[in-house]
PDB file of N, CA and C in Angstrom:
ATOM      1  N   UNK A   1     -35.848   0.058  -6.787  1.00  0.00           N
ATOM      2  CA  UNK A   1     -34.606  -0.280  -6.134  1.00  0.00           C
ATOM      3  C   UNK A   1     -34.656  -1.748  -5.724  1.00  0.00           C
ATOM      4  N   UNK A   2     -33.642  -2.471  -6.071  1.00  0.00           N
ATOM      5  CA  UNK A   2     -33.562  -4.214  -5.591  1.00  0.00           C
ATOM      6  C   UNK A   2     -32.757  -3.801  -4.277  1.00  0.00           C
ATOM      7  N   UNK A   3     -33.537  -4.783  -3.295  1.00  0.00           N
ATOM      8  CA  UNK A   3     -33.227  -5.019  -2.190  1.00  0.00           C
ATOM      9  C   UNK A   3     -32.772  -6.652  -2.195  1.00  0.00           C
ATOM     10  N   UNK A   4     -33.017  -6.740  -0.905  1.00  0.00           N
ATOM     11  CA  UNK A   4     -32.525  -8.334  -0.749  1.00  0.00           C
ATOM     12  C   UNK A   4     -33.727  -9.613  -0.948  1.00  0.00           C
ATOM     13  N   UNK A   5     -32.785 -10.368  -2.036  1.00  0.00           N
ATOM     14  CA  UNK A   5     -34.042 -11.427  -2.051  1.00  0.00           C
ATOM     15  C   UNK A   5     -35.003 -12.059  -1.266  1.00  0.00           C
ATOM     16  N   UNK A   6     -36.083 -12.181  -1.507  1.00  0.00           N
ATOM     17  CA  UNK A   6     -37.268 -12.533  -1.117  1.00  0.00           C
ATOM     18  C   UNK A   6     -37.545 -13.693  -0.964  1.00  0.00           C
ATOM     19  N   UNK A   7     -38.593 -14.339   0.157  1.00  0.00           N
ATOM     20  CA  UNK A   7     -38.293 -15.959   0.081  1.00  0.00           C
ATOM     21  C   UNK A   7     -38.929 -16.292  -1.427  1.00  0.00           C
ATOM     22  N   UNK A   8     -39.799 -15.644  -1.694  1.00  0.00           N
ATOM     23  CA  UNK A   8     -40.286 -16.009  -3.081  1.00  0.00           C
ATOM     24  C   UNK A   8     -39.896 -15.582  -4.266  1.00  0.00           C
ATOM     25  N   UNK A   9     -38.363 -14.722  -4.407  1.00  0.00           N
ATOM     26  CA  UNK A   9     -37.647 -15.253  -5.353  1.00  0.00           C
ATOM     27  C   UNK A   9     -36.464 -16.242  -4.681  1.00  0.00           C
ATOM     28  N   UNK A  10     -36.455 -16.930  -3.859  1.00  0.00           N
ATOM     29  CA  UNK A  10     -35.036 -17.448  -3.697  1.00  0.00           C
ATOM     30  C   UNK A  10     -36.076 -18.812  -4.150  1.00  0.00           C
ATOM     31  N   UNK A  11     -37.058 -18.995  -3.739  1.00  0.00           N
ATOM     32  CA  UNK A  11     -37.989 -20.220  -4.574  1.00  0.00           C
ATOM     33  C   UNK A  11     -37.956 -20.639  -5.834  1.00  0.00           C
ATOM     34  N   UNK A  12     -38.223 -19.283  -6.561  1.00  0.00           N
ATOM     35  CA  UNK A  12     -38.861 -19.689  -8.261  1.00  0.00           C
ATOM     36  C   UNK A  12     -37.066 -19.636  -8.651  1.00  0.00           C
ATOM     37  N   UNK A  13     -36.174 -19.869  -8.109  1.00  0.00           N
ATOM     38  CA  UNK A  13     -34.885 -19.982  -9.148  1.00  0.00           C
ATOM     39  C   UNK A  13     -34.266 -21.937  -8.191  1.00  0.00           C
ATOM     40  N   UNK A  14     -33.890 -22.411  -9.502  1.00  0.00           N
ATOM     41  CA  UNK A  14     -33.095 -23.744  -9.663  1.00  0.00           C
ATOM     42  C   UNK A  14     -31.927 -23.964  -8.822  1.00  0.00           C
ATOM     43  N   UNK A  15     -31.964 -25.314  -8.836  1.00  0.00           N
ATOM     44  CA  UNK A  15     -30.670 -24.975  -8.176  1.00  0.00           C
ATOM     45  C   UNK A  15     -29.344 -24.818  -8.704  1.00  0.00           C
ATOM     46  N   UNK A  16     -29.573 -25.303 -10.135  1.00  0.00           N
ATOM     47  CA  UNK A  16     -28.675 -24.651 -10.798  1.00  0.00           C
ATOM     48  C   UNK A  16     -28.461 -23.359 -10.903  1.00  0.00           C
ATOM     49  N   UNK A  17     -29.289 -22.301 -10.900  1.00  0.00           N
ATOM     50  CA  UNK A  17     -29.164 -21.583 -10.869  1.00  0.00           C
ATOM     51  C   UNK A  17     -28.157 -20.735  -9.212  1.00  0.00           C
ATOM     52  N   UNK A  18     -28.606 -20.981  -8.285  1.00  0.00           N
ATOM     53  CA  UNK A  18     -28.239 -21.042  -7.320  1.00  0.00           C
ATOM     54  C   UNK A  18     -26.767 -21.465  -7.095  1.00  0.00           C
ATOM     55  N   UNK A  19     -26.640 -22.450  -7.785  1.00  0.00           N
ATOM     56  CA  UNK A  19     -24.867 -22.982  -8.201  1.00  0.00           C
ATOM     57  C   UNK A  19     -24.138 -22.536  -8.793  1.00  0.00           C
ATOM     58  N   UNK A  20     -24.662 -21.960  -9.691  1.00  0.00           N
ATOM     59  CA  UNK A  20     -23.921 -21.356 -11.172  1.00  0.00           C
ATOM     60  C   UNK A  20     -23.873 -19.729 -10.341  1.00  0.00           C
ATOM     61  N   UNK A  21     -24.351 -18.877  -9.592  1.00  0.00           N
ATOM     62  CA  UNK A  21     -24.283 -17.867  -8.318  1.00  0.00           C
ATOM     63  C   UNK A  21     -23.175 -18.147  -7.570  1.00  0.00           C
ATOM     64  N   UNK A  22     -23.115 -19.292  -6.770  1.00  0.00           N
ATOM     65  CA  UNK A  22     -22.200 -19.695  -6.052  1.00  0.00           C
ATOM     66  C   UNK A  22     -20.852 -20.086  -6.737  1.00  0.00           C
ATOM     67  N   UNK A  23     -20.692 -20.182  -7.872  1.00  0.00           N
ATOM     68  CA  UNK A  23     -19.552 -20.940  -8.482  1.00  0.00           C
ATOM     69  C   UNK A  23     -19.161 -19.293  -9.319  1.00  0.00           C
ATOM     70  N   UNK A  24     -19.816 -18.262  -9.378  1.00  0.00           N
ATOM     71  CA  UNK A  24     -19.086 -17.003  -9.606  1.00  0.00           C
ATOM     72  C   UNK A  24     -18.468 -16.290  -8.620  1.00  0.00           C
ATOM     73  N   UNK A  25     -19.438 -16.541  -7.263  1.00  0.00           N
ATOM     74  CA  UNK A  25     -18.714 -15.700  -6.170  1.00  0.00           C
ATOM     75  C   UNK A  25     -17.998 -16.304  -5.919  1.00  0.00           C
ATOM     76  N   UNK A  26     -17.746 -17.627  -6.129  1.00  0.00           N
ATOM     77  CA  UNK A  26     -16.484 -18.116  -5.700  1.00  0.00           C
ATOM     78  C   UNK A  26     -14.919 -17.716  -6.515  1.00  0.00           C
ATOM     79  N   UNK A  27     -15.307 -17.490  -7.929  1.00  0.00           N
ATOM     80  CA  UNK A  27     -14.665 -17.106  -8.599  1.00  0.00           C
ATOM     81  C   UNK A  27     -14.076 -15.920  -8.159  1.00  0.00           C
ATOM     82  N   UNK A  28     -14.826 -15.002  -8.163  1.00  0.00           N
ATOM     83  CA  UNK A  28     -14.500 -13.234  -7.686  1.00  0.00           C
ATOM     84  C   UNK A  28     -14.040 -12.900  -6.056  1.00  0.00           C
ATOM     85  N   UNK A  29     -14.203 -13.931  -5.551  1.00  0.00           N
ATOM     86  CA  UNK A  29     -13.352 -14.111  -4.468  1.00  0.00           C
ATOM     87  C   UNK A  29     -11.915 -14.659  -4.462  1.00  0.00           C
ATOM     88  N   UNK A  30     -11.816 -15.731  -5.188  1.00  0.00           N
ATOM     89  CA  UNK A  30     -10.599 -16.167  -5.541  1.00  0.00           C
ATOM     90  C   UNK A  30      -9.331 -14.842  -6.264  1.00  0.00           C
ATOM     91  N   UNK A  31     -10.652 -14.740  -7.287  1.00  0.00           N
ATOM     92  CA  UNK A  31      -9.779 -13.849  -7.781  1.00  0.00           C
ATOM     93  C   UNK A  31      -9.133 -12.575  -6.994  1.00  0.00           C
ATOM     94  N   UNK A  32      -9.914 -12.148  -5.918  1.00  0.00           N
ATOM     95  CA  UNK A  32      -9.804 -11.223  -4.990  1.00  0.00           C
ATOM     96  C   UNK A  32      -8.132 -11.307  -4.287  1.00  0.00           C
ATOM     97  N   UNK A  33      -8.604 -12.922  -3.449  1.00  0.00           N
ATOM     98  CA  UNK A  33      -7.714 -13.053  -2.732  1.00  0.00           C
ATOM     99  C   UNK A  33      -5.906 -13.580  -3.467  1.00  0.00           C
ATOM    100  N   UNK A  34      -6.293 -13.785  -4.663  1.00  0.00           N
ATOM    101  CA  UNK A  34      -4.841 -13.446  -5.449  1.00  0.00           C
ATOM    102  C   UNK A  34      -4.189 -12.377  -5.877  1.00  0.00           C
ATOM    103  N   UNK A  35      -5.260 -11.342  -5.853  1.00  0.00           N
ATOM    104  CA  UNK A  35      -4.697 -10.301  -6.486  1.00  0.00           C
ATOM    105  C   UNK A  35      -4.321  -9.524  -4.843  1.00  0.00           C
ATOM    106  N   UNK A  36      -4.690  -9.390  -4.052  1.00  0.00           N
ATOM    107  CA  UNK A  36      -3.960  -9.005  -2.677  1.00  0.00           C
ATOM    108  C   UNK A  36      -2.979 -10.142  -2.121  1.00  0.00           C
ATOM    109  N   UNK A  37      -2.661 -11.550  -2.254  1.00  0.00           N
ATOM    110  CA  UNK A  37      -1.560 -11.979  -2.148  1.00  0.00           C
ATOM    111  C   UNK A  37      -0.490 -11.576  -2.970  1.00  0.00           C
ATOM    112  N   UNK A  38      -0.859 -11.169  -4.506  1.00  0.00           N
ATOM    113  CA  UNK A  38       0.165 -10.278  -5.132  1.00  0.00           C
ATOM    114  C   UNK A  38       0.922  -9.289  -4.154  1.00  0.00           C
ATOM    115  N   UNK A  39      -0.302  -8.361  -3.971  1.00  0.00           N
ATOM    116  CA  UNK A  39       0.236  -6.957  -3.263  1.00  0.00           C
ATOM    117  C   UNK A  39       0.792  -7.056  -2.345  1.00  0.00           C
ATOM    118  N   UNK A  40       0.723  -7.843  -1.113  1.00  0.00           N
ATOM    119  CA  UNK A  40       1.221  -8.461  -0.362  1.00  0.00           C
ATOM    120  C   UNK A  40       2.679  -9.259  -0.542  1.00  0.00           C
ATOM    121  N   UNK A  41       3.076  -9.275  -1.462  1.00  0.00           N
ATOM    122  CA  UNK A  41       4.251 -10.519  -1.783  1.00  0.00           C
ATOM    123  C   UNK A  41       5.301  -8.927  -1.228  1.00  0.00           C
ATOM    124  N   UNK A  42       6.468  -9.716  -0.727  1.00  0.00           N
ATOM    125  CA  UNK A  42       7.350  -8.838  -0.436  1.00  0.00           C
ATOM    126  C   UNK A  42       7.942  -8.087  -1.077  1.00  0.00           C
ATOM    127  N   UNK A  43       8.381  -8.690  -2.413  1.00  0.00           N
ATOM    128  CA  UNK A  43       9.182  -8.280  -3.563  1.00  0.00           C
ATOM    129  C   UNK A  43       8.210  -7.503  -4.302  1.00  0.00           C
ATOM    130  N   UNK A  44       7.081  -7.620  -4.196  1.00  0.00           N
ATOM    131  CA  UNK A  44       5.910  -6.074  -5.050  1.00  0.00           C
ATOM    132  C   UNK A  44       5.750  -5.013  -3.825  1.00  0.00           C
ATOM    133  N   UNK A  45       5.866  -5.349  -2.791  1.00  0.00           N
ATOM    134  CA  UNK A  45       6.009  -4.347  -1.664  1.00  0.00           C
ATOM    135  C   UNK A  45       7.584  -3.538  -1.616  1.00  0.00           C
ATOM    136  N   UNK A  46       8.429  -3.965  -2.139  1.00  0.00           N
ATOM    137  CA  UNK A  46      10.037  -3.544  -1.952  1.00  0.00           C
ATOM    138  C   UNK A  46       9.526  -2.576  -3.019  1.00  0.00           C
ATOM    139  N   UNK A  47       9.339  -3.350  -4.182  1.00  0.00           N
ATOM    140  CA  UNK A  47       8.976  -2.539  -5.309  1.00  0.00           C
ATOM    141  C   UNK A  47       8.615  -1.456  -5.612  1.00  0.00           C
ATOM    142  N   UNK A  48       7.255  -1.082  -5.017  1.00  0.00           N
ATOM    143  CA  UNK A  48       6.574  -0.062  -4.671  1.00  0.00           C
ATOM    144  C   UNK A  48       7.206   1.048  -4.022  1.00  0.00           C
ATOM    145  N   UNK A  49       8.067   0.366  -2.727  1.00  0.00           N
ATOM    146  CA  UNK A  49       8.794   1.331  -2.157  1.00  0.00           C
ATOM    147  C   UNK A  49       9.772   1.840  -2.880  1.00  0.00           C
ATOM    148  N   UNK A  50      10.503   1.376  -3.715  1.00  0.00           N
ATOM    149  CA  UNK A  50      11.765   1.977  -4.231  1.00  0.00           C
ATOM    150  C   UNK A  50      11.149   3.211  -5.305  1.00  0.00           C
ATOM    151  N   UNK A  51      10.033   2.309  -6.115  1.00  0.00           N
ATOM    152  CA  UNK A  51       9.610   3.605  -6.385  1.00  0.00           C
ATOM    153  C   UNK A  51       9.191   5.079  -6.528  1.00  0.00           C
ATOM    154  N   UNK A  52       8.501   4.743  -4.953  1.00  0.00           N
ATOM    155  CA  UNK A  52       8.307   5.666  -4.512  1.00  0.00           C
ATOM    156  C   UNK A  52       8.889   6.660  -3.989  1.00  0.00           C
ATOM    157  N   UNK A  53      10.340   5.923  -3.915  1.00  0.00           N
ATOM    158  CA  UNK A  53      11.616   6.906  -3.064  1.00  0.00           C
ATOM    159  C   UNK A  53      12.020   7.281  -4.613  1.00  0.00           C
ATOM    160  N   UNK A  54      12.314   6.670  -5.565  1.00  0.00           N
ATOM    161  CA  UNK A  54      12.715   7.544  -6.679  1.00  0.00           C
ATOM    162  C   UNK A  54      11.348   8.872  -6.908  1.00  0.00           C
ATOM    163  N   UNK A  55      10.637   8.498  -7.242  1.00  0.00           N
ATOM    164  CA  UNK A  55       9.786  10.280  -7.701  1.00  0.00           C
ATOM    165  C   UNK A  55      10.332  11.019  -6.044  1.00  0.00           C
ATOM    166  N   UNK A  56      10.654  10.858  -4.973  1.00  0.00           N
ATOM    167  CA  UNK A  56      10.378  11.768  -3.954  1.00  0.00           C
ATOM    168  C   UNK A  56      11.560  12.193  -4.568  1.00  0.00           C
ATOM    169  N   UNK A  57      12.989  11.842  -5.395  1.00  0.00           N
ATOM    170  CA  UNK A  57      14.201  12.265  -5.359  1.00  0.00           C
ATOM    171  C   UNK A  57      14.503  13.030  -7.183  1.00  0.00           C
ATOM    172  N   UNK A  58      13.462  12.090  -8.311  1.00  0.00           N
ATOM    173  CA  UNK A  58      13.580  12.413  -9.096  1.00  0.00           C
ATOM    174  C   UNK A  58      11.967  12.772  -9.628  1.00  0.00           C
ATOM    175  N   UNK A  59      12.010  14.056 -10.434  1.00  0.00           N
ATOM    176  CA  UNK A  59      10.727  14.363 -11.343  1.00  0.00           C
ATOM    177  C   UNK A  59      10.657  13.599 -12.404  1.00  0.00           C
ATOM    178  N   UNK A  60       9.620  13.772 -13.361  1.00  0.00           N
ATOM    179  CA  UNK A  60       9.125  13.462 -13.706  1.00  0.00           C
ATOM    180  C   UNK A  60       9.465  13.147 -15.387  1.00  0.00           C
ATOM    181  N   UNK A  61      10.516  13.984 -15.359  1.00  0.00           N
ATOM    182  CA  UNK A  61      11.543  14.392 -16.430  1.00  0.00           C
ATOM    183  C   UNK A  61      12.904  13.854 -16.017  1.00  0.00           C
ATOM    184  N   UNK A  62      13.452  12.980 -14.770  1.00  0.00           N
ATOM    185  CA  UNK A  62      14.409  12.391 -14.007  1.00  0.00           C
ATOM    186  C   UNK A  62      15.276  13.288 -13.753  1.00  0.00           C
ATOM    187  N   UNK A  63      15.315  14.361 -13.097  1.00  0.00           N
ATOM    188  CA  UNK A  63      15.988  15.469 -12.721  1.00  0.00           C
ATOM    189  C   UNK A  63      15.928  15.076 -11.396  1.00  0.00           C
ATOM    190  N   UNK A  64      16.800  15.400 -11.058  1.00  0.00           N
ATOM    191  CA  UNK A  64      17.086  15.238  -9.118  1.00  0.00           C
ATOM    192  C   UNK A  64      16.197  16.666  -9.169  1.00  0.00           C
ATOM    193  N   UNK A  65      15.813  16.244  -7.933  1.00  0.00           N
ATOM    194  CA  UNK A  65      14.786  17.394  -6.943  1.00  0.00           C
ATOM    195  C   UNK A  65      15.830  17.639  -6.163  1.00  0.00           C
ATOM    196  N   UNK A  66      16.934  19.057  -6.253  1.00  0.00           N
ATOM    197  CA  UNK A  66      17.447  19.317  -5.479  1.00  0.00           C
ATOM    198  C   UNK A  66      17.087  19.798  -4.438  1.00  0.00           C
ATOM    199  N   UNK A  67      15.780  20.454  -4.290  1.00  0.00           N
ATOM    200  CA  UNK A  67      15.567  21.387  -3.199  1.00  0.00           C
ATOM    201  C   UNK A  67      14.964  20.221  -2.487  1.00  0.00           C
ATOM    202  N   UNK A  68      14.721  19.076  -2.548  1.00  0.00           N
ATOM    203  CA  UNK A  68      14.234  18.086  -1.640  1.00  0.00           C
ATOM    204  C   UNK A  68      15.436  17.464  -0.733  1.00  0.00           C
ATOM    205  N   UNK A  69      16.187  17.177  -1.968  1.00  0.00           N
ATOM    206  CA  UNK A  69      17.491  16.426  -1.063  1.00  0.00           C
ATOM    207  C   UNK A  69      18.301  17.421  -0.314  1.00  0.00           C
ATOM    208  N   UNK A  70      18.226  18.692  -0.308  1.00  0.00           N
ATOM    209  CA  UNK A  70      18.969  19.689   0.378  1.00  0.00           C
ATOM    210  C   UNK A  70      18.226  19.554   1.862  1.00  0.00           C
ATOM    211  N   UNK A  71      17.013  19.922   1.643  1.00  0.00           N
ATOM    212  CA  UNK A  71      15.907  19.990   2.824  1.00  0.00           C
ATOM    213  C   UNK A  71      16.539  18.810   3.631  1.00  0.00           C
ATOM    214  N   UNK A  72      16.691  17.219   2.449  1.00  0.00           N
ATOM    215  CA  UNK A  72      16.626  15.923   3.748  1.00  0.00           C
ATOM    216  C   UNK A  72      17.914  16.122   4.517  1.00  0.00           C
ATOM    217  N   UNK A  73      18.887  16.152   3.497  1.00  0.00           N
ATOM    218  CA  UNK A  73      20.347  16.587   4.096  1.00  0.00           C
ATOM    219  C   UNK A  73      20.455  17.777   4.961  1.00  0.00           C
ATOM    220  N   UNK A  74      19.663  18.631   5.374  1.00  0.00           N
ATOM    221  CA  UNK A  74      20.095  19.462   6.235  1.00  0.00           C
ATOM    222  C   UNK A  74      19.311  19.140   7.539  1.00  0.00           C
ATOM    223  N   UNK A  75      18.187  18.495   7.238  1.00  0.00           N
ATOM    224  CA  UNK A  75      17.233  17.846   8.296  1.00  0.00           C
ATOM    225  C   UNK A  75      18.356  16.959   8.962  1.00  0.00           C
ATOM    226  N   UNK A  76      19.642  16.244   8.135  1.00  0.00           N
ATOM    227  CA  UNK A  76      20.148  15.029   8.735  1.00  0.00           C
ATOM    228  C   UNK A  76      21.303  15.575   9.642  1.00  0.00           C
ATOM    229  N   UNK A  77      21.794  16.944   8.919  1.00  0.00           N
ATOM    230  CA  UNK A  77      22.556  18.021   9.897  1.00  0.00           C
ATOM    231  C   UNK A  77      22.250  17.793  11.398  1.00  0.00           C
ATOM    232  N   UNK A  78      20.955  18.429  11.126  1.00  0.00           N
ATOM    233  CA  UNK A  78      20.480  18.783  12.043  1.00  0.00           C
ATOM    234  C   UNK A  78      20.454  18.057  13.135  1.00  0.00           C
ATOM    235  N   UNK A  79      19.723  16.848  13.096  1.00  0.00           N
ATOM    236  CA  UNK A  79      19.742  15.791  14.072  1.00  0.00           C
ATOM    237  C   UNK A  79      20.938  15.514  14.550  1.00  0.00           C
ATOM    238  N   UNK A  80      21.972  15.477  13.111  1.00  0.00           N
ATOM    239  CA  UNK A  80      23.256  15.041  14.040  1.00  0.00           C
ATOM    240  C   UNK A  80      24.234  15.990  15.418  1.00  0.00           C
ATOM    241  N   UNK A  81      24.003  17.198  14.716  1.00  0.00           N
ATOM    242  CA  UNK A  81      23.809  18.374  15.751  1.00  0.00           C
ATOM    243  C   UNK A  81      23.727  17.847  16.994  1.00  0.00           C
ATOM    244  N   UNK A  82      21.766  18.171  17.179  1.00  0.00           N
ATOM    245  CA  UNK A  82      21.772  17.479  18.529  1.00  0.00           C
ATOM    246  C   UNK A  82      22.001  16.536  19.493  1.00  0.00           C
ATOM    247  N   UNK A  83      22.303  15.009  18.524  1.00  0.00           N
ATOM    248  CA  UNK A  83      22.867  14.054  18.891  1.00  0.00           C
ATOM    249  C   UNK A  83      24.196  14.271  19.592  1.00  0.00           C
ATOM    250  N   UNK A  84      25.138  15.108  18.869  1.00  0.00           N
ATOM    251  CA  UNK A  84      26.541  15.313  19.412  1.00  0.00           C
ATOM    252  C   UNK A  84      26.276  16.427  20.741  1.00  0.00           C
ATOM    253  N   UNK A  85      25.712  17.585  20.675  1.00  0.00           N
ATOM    254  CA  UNK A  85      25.038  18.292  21.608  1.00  0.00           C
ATOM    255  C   UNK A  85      24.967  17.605  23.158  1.00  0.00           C
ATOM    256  N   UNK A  86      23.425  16.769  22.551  1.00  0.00           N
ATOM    257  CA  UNK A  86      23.453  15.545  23.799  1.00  0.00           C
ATOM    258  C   UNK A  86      24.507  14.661  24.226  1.00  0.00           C
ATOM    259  N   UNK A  87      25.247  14.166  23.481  1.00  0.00           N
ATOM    260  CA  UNK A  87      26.252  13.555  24.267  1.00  0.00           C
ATOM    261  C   UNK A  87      27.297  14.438  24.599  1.00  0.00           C
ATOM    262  N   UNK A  88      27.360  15.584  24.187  1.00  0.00           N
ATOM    263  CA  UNK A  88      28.648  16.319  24.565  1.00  0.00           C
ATOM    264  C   UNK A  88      28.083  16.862  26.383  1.00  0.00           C
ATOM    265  N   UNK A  89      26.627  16.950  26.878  1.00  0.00           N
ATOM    266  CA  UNK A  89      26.186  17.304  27.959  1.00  0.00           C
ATOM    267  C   UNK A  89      26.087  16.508  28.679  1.00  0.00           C
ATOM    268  N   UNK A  90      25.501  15.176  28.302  1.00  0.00           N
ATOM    269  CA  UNK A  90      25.544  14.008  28.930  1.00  0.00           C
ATOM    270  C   UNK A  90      26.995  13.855  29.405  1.00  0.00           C
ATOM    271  N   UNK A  91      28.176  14.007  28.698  1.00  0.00           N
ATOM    272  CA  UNK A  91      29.638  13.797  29.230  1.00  0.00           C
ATOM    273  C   UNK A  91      30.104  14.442  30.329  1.00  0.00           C
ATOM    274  N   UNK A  92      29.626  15.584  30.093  1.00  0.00           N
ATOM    275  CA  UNK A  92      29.806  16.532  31.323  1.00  0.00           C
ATOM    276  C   UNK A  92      29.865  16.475  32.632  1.00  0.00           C
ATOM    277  N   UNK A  93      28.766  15.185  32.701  1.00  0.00           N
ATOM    278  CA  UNK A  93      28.670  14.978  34.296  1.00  0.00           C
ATOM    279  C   UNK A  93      28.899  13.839  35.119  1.00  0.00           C
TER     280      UNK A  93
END
């Protein structure tokens, strides 16, 4: 099992060598931090989301998921229900 270098290999290697190390991690960092400023950009974040609201609404075959949108729409009933509820009690007094 390799562990962490040793003072006596960080010795027997160049400093080129040592550079040409440093000038990859620098690379794979770079590259890192572009590819999460991607993900990060707003417009690949909108993106993502819209997507994601289409499969919650359409399969996979682009069929509306009715029994989903029934569920949200009656969930939205619902709330409105109590909303009017509450203010119809709140008026009361």
């Amino acid at each position: 099992m390799k562990g962490a270098p040793t003072v006596s290999d960080t010795q027997a290697r160049t400093a080129e060598q040592i550079e040409a190390d440093i000038a990859a991690a620098r690379a794979r960092l770079a590259s890192t931090v572009d590819e999460l400023v991607d993900r990060a950009h707003p417009k690949n974040v909108a993106k993502r989301q819209v997507e994601q609201a289409k499969l919650q609404v359409f399969d996979e075959r682009g069929q509306l998921r009715t029994q989903k949108i029934v569920a949200v729409g009656g969930a939205a009933v619902g709330v409105l229900a109590v909303l009017l509820l509450v203010r119809r009690l709140v008026g009361r007094r």
